[in-house]
Protein backbone atom coordinates (compact mmCIF):
# COMPACT_ATOMS: atom_id res chain seq x y z
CA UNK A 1 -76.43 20.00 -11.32
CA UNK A 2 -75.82 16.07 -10.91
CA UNK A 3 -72.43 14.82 -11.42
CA UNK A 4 -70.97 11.71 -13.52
CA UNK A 5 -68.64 9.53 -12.66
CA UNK A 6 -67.24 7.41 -15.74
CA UNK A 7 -64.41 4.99 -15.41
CA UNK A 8 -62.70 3.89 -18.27
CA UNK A 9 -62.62 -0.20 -18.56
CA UNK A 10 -61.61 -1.39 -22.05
CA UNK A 11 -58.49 -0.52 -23.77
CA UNK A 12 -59.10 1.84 -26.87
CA UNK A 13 -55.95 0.10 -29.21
CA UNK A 14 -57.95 -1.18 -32.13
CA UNK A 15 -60.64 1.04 -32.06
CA UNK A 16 -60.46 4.23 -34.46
CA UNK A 17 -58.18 7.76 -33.24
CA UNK A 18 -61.22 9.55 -32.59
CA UNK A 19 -62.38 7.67 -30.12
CA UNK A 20 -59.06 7.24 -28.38
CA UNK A 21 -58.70 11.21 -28.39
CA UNK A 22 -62.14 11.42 -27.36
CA UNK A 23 -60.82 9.06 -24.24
CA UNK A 24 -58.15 11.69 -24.05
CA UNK A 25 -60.60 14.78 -24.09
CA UNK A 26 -62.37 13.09 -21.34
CA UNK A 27 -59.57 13.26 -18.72
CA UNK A 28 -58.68 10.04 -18.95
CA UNK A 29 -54.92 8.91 -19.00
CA UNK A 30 -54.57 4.94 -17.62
CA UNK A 31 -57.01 2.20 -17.54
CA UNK A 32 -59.30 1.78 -14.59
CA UNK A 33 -59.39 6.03 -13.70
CA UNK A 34 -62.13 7.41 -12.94
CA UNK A 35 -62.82 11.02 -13.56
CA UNK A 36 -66.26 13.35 -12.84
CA UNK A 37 -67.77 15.39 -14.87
CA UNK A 38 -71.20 17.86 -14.36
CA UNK A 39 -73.80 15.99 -16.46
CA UNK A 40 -73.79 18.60 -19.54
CA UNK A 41 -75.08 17.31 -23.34
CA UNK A 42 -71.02 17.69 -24.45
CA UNK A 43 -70.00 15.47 -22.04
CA UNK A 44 -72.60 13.07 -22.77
CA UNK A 45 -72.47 13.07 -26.11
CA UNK A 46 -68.61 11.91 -25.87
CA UNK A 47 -70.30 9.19 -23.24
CA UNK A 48 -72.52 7.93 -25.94
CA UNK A 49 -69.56 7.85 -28.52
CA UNK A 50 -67.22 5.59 -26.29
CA UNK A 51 -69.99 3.81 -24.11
CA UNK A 52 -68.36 0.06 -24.98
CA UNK A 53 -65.14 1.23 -23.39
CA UNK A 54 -66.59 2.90 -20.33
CA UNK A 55 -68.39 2.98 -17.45
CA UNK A 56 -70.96 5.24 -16.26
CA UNK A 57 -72.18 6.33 -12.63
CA UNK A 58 -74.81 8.70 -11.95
CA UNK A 59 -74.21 11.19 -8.68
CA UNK A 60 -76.65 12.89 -7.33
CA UNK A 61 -76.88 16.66 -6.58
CA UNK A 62 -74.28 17.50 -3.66
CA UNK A 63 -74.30 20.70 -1.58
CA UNK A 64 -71.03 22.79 -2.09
C-alpha cells in the first residue's frame, strides 16, 4: 500500500472547529509537521476536507 506524506502549512484560526479537529485527527500538533499516513479513502477524505491548509506527498510502495 503507498504511503502519504501531508504537511500542514496554513494556520487553521479562522477557519471553522471541524476542520481544526480534523487537523487534530490527522496527527498534526504544530505548524510545518509532517506526518504519514497509508493512502486509505478515510484519510483522504479528511485530505480533501482541509486541502487549502495542507500539503500533500505521494510515497511510493516501500518493502518492510
Amino acid at each position: 500500500m503507498s504511503r502519504l506524506r501531508i504537511t500542514w502549512c496554513k494556520s487553521g484560526i479562522g477557519y471553522p472547529r471541524d476542520q481544526r479537529r480534523t487537523l487534530r485527527a490527522l496527527g498534526f500538533r504544530r505548524l510545518n509537521q509532517t506526518v504519514e499516513h497509508d493512502d486509505t479513502a478515510p484519510i483522504r477524505g479528511m485530505i480533501l476536507k482541509v486541502k487549502h491548509l495542507v500539503k500533500v506527498e505521494e510515497r511510493g510502495f516501500e518493502a518492510e
